[in-house]
PDB file of N, CA and C in Angstrom:
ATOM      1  N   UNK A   1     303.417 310.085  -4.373  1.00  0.00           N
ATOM      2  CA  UNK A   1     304.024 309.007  -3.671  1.00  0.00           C
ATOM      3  C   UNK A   1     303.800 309.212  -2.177  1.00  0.00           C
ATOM      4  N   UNK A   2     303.482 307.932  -1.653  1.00  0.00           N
ATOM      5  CA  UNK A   2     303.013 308.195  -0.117  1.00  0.00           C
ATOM      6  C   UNK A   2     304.199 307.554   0.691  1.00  0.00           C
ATOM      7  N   UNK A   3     304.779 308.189   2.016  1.00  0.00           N
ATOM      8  CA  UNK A   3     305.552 307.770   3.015  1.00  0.00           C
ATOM      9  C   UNK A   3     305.636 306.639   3.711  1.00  0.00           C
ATOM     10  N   UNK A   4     305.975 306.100   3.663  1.00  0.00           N
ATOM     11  CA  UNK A   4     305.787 304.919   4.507  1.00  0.00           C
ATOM     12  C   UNK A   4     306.634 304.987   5.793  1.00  0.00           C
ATOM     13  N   UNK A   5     306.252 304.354   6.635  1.00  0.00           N
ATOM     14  CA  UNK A   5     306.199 304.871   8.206  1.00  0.00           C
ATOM     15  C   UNK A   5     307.108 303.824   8.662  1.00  0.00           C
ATOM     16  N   UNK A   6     308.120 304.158   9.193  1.00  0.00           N
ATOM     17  CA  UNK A   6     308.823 302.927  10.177  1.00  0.00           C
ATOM     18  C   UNK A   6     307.663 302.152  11.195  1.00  0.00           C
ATOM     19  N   UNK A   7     308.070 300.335  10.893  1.00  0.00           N
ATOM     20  CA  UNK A   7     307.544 299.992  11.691  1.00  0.00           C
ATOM     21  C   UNK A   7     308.556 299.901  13.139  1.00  0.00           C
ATOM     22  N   UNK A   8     307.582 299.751  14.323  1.00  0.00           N
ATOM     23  CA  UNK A   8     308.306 299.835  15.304  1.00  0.00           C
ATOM     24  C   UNK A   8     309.743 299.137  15.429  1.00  0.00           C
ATOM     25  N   UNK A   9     309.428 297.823  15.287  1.00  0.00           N
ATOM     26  CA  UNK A   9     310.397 296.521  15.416  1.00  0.00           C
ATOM     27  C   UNK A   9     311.658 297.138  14.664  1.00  0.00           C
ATOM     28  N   UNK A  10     311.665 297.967  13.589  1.00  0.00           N
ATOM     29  CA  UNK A  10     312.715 298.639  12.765  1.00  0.00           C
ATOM     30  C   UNK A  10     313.629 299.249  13.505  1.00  0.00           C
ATOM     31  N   UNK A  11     313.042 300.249  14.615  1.00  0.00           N
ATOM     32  CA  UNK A  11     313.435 300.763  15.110  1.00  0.00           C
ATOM     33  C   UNK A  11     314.657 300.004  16.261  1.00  0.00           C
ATOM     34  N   UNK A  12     315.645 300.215  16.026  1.00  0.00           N
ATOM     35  CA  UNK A  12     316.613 298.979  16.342  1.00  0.00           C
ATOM     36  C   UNK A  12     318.047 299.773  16.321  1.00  0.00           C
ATOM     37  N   UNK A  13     318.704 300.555  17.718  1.00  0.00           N
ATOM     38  CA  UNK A  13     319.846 301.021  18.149  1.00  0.00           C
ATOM     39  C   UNK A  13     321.119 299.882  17.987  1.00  0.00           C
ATOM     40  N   UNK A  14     321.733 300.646  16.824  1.00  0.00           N
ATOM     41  CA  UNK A  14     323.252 299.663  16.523  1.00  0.00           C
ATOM     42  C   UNK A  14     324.029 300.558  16.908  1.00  0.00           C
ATOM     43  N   UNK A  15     324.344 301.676  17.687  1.00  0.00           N
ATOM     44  CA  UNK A  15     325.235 302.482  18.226  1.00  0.00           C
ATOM     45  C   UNK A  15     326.073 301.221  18.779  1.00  0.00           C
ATOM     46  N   UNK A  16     325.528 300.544  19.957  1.00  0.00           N
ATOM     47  CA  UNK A  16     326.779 300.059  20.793  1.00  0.00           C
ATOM     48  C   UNK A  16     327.220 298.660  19.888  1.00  0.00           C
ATOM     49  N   UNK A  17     326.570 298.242  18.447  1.00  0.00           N
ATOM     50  CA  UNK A  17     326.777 296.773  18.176  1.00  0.00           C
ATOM     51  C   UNK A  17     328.377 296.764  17.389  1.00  0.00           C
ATOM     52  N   UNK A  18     328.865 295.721  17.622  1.00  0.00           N
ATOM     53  CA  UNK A  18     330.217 294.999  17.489  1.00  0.00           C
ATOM     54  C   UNK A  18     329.822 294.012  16.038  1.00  0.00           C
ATOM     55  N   UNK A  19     331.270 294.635  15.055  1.00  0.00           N
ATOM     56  CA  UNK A  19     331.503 293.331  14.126  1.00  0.00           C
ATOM     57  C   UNK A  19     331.862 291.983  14.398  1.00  0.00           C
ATOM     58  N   UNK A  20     331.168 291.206  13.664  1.00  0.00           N
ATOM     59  CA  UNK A  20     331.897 289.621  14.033  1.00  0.00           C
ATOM     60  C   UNK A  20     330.643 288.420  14.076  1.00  0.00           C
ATOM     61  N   UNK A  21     331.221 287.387  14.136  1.00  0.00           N
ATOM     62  CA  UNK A  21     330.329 286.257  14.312  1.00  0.00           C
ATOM     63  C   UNK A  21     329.007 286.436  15.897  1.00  0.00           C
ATOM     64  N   UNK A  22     328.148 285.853  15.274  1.00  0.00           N
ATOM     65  CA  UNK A  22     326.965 286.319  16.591  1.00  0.00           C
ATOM     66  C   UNK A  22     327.783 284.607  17.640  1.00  0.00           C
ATOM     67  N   UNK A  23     327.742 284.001  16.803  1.00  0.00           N
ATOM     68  CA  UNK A  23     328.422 282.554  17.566  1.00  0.00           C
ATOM     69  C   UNK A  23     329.858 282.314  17.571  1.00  0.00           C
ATOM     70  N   UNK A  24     330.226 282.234  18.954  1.00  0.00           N
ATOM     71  CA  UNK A  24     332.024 282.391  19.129  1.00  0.00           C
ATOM     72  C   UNK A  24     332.435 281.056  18.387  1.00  0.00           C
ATOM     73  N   UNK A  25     333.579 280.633  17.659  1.00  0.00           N
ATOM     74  CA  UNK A  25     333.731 279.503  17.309  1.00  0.00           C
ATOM     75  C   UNK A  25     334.393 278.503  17.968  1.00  0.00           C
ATOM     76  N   UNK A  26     334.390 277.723  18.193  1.00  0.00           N
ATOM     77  CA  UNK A  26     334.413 276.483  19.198  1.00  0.00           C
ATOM     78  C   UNK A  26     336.327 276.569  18.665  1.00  0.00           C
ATOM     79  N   UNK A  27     336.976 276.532  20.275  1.00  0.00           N
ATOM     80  CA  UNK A  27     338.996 277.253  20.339  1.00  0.00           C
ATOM     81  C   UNK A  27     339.378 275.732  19.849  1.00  0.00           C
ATOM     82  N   UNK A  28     340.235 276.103  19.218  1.00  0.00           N
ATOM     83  CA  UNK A  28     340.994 274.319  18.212  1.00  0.00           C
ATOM     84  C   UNK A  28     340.068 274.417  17.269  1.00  0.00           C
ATOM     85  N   UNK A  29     339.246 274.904  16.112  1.00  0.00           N
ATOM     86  CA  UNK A  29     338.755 274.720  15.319  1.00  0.00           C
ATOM     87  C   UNK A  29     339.043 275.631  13.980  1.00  0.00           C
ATOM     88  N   UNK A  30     339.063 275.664  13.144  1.00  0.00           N
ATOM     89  CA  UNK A  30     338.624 276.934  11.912  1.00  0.00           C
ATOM     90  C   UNK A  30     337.785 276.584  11.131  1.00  0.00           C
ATOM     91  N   UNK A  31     336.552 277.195  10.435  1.00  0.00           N
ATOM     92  CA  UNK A  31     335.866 277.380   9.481  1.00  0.00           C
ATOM     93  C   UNK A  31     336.815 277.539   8.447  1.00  0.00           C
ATOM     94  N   UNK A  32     336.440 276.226   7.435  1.00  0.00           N
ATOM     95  CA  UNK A  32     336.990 276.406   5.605  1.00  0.00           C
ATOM     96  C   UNK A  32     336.083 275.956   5.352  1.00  0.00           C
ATOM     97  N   UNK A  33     336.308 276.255   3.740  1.00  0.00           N
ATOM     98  CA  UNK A  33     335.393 275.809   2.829  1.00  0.00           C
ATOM     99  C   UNK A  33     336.043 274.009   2.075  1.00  0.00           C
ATOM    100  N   UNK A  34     335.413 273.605   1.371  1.00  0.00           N
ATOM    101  CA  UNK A  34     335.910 272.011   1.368  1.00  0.00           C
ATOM    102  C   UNK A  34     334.969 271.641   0.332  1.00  0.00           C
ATOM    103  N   UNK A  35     335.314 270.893  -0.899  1.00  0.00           N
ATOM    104  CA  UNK A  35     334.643 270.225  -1.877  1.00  0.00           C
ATOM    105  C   UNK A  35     334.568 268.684  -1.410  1.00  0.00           C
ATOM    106  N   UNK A  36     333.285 267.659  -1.289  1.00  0.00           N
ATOM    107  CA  UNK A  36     333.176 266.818  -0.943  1.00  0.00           C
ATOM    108  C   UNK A  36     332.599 265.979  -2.049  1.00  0.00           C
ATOM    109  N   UNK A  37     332.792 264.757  -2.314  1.00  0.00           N
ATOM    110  CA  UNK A  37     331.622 264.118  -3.145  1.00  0.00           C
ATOM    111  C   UNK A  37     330.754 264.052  -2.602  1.00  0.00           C
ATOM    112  N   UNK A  38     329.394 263.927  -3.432  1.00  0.00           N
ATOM    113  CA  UNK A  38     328.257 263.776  -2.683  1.00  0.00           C
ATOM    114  C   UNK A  38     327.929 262.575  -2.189  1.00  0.00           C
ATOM    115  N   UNK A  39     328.369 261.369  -2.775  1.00  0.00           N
ATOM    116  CA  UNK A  39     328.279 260.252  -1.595  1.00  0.00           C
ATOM    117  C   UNK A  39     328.998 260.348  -0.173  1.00  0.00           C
ATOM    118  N   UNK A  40     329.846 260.772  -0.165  1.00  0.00           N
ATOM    119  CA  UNK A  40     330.499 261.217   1.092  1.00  0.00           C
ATOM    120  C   UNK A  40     329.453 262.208   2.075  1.00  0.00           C
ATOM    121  N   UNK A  41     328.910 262.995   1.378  1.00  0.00           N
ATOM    122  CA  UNK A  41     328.099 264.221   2.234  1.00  0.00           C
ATOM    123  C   UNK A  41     326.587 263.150   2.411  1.00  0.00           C
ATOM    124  N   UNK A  42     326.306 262.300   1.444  1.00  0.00           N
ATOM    125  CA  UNK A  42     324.908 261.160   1.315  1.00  0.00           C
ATOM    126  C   UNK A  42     325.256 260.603   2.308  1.00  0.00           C
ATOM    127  N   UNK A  43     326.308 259.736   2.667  1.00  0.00           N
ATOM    128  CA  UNK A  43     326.479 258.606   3.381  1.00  0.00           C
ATOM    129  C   UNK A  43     326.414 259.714   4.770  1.00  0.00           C
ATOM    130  N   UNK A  44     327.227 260.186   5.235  1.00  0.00           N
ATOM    131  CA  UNK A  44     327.241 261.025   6.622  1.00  0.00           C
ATOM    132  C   UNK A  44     325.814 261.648   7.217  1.00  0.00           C
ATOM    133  N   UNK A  45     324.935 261.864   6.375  1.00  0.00           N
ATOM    134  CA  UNK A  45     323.823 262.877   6.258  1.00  0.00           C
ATOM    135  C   UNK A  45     322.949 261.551   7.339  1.00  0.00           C
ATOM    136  N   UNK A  46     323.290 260.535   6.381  1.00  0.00           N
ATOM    137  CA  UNK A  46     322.119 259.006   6.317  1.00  0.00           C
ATOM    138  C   UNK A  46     322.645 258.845   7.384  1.00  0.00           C
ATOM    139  N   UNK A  47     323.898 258.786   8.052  1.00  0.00           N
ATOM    140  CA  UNK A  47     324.343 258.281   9.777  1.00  0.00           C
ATOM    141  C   UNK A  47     323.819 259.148  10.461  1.00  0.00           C
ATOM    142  N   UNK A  48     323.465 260.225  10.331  1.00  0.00           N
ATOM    143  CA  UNK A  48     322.875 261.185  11.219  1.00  0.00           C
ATOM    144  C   UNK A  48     321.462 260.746  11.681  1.00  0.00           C
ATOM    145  N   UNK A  49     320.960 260.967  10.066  1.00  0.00           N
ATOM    146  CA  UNK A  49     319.608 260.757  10.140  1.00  0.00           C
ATOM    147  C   UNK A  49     319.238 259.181  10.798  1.00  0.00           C
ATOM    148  N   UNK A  50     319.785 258.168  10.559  1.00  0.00           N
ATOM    149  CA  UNK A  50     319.380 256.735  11.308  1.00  0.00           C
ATOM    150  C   UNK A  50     319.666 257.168  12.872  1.00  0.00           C
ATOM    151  N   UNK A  51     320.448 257.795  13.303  1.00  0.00           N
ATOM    152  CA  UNK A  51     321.007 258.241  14.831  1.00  0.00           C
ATOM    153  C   UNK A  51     319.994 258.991  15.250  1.00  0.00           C
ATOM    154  N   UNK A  52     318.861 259.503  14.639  1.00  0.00           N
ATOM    155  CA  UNK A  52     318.000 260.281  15.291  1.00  0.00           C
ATOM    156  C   UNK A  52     318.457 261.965  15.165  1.00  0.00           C
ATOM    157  N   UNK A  53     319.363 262.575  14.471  1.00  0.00           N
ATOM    158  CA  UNK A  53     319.852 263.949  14.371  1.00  0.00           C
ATOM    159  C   UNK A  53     320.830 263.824  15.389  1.00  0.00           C
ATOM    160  N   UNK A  54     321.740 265.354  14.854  1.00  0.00           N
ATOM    161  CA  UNK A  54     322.866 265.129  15.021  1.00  0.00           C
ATOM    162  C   UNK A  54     323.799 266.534  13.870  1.00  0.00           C
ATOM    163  N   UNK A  55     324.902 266.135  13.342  1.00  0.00           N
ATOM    164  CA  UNK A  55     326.154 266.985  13.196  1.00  0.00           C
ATOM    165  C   UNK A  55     326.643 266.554  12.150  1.00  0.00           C
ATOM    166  N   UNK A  56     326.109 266.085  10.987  1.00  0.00           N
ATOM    167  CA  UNK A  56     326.956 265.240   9.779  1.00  0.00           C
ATOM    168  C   UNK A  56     328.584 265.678   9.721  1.00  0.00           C
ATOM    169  N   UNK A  57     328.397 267.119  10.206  1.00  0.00           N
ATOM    170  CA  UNK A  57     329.941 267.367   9.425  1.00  0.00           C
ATOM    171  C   UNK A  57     330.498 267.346  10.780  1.00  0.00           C
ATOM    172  N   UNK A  58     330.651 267.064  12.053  1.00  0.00           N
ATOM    173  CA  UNK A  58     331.426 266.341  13.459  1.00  0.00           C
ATOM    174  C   UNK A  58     331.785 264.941  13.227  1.00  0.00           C
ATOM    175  N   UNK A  59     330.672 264.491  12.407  1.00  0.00           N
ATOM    176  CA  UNK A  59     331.044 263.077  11.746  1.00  0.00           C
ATOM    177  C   UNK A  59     332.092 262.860  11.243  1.00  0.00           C
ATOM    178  N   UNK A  60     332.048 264.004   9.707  1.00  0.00           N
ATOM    179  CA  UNK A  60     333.437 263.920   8.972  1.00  0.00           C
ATOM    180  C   UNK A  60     334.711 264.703   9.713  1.00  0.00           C
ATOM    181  N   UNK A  61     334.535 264.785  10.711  1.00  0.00           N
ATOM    182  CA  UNK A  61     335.562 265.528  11.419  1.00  0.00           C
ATOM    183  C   UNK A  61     335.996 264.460  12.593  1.00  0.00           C
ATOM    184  N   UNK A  62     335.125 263.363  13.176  1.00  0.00           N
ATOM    185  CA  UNK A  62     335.723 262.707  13.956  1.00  0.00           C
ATOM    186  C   UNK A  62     336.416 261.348  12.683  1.00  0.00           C
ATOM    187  N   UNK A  63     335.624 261.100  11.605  1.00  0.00           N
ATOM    188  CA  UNK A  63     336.182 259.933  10.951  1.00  0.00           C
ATOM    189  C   UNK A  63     337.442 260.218  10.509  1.00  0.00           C
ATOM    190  N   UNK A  64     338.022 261.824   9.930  1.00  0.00           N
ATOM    191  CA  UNK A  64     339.266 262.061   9.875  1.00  0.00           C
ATOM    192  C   UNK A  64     339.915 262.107  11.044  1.00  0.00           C
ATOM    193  N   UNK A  65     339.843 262.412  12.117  1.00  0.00           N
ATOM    194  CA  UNK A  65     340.529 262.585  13.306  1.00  0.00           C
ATOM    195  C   UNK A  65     341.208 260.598  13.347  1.00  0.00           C
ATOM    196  N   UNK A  66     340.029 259.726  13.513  1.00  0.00           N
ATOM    197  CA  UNK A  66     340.084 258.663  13.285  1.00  0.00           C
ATOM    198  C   UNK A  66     341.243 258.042  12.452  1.00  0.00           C
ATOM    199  N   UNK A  67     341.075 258.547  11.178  1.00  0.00           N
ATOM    200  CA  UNK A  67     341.891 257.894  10.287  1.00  0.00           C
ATOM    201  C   UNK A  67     343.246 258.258  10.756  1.00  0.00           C
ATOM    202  N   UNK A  68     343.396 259.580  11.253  1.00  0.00           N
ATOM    203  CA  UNK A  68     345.011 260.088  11.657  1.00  0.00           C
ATOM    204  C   UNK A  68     345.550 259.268  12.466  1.00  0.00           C
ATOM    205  N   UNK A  69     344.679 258.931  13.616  1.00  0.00           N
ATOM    206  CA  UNK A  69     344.932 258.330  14.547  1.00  0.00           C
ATOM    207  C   UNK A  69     345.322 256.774  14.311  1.00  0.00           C
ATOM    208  N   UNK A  70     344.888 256.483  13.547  1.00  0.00           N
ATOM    209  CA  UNK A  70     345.004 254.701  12.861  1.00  0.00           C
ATOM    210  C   UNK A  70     346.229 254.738  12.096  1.00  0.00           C
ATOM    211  N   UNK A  71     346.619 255.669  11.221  1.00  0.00           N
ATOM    212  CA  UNK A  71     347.736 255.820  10.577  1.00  0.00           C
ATOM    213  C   UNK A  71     349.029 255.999  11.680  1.00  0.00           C
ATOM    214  N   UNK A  72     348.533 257.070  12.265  1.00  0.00           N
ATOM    215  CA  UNK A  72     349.768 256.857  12.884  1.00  0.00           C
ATOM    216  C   UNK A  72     350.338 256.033  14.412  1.00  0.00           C
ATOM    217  N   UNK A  73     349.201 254.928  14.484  1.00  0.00           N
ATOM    218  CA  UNK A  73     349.412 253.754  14.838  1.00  0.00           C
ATOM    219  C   UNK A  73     349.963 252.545  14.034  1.00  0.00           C
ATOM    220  N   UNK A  74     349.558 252.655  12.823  1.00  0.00           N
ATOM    221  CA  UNK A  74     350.191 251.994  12.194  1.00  0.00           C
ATOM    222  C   UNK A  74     351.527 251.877  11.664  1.00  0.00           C
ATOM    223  N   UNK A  75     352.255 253.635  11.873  1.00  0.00           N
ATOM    224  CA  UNK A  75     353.612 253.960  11.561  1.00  0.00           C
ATOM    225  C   UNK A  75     354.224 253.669  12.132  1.00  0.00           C
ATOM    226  N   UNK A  76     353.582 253.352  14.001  1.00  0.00           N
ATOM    227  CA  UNK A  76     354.567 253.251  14.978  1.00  0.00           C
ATOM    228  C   UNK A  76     354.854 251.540  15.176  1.00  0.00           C
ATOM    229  N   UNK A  77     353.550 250.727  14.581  1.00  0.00           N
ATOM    230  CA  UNK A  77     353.784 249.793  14.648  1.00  0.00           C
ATOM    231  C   UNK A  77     355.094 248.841  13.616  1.00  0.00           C
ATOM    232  N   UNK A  78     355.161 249.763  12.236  1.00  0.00           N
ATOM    233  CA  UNK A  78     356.071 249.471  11.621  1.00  0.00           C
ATOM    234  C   UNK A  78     357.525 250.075  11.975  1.00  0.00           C
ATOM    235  N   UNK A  79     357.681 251.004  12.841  1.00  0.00           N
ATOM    236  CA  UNK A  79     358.955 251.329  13.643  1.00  0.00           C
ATOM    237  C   UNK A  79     359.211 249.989  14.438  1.00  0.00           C
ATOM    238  N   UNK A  80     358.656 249.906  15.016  1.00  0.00           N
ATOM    239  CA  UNK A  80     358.517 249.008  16.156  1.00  0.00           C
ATOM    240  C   UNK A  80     359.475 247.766  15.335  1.00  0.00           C
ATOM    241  N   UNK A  81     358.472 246.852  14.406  1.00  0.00           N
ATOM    242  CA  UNK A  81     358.650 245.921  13.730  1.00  0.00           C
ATOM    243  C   UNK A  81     359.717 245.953  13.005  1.00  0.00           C
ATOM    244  N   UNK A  82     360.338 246.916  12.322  1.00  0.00           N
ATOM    245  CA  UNK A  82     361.481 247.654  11.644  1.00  0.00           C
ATOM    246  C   UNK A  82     362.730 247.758  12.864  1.00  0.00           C
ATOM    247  N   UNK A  83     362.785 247.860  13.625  1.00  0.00           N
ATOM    248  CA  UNK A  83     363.681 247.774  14.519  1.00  0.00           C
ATOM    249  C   UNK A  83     364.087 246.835  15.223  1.00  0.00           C
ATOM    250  N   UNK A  84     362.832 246.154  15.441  1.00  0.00           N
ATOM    251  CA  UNK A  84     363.159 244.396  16.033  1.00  0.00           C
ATOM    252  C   UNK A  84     363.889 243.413  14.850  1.00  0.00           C
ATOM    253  N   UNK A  85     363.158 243.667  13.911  1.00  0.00           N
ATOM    254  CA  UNK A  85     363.779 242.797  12.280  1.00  0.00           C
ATOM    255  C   UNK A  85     365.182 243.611  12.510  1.00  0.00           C
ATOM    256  N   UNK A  86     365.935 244.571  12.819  1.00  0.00           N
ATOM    257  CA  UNK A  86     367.622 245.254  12.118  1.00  0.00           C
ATOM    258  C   UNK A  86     368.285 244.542  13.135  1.00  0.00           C
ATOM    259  N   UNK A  87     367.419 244.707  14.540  1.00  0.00           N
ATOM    260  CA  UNK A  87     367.810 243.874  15.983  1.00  0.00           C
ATOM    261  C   UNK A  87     368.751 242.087  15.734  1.00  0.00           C
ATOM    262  N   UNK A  88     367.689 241.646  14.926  1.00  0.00           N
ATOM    263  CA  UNK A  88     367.491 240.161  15.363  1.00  0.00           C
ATOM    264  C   UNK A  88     368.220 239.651  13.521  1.00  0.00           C
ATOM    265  N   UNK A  89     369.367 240.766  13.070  1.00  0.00           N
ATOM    266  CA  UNK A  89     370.004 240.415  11.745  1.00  0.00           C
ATOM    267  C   UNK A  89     371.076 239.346  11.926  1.00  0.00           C
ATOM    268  N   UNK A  90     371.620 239.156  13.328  1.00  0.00           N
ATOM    269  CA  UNK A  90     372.082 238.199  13.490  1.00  0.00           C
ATOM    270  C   UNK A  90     371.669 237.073  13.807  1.00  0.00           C
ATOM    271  N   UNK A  91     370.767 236.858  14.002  1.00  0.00           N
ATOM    272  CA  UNK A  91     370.077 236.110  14.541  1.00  0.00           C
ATOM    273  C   UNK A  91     368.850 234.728  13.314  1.00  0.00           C
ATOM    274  N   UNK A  92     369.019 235.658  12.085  1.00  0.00           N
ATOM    275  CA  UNK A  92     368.248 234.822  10.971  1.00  0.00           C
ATOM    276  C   UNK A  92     368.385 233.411  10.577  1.00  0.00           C
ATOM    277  N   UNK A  93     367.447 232.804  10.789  1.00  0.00           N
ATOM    278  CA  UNK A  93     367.855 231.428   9.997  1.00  0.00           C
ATOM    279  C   UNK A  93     368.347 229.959  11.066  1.00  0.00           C
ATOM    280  N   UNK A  94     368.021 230.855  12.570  1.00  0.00           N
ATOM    281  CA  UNK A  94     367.971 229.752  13.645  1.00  0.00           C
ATOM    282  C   UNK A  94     367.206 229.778  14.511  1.00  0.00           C
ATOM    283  N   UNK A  95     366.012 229.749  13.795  1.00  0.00           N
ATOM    284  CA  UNK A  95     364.555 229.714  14.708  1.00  0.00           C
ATOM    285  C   UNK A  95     364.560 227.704  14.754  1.00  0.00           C
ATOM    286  N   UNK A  96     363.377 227.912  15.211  1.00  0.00           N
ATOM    287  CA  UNK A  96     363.217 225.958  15.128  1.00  0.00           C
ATOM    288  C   UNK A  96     362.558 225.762  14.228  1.00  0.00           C
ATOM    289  N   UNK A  97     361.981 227.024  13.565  1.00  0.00           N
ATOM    290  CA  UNK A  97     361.293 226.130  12.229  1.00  0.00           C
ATOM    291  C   UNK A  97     361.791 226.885  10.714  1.00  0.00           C
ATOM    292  N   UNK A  98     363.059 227.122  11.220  1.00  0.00           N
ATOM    293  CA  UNK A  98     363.717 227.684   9.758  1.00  0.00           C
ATOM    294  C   UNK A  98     364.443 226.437   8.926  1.00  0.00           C
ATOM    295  N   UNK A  99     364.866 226.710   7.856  1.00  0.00           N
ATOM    296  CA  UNK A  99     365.412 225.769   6.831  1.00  0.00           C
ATOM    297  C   UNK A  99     367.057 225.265   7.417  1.00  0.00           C
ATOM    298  N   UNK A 100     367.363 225.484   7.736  1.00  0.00           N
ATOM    299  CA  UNK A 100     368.930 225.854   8.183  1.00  0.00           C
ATOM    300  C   UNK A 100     368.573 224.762   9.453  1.00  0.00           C
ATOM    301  N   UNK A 101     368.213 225.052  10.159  1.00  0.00           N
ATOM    302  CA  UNK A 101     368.040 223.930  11.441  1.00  0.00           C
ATOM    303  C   UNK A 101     367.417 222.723  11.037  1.00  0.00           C
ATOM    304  N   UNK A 102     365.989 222.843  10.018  1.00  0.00           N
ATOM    305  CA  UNK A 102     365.672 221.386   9.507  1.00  0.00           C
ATOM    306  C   UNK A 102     366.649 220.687   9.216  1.00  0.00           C
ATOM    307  N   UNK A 103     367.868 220.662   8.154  1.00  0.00           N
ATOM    308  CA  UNK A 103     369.109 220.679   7.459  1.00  0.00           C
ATOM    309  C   UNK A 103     369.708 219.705   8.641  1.00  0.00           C
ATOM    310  N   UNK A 104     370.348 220.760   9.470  1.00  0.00           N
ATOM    311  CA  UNK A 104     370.653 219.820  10.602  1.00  0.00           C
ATOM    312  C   UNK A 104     370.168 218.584  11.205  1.00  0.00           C
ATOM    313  N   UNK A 105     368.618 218.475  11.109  1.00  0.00           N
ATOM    314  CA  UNK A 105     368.242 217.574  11.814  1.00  0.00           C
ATOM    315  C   UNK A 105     368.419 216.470  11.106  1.00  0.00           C
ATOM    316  N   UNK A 106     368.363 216.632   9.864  1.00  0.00           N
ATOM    317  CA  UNK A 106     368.141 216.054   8.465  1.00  0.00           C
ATOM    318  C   UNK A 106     369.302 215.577   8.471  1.00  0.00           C
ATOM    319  N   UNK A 107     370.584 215.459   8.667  1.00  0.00           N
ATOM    320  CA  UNK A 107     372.092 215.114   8.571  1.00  0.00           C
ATOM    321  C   UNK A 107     372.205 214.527   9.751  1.00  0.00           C
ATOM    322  N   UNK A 108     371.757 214.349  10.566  1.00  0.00           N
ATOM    323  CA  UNK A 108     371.633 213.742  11.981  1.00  0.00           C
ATOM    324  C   UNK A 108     371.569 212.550  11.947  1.00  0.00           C
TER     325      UNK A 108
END
């Protein structure tokens, strides 16, 4: 059996090297793992690719950011609406185009 010889490039000092990611991860973020359908991972891939390249999965990370953001516009809008309707309980049934005032006009 014959020796085989370190090639140079091998030759490679890890005395001073450090465990860990070679790329720091971007602060507000974590790496998980995540099961997707594949139309979901198809469709995102295909927005990339028509965009000229790009980040498919920043995609699915801004469209959820998105959706949070819509939801909970929409919660505040039903506070909103929910509070004006408990507001205005006295108030039911004497608009100008409610039944109750037609009535009136109607007996007039």
């Amino acid at each position: 059996m014959r020796a085989i010889a370190a090639e140079p490039y091998r030759d490679v000092d890890f005395s001073r090297a450090k465990r860990g990611p070679v790329v720091k991860p971007e602060p507000g973020k974590t790496k998980i793992s995540i099961r997707l359908d594949n139309a979901v991972l198809d469709y995102f891939r295909a927005v990339v690719e028509r965009a000229g390249g790009g980040n498919y999965q920043s995609l699915i990370n801004d469209a959820l950011l998105t959706h949070i953001q819509q939801r909970s516009m929409i919660e505040a809008v039903r506070q909103v609406v929910k509070e004006e309707l408990s507001g205005a309980g006295g108030r039911r049934g004497l608009t100008a185009g409610s039944t109750a005032t037609s009535r009136k006009r109607v007996a007039r």
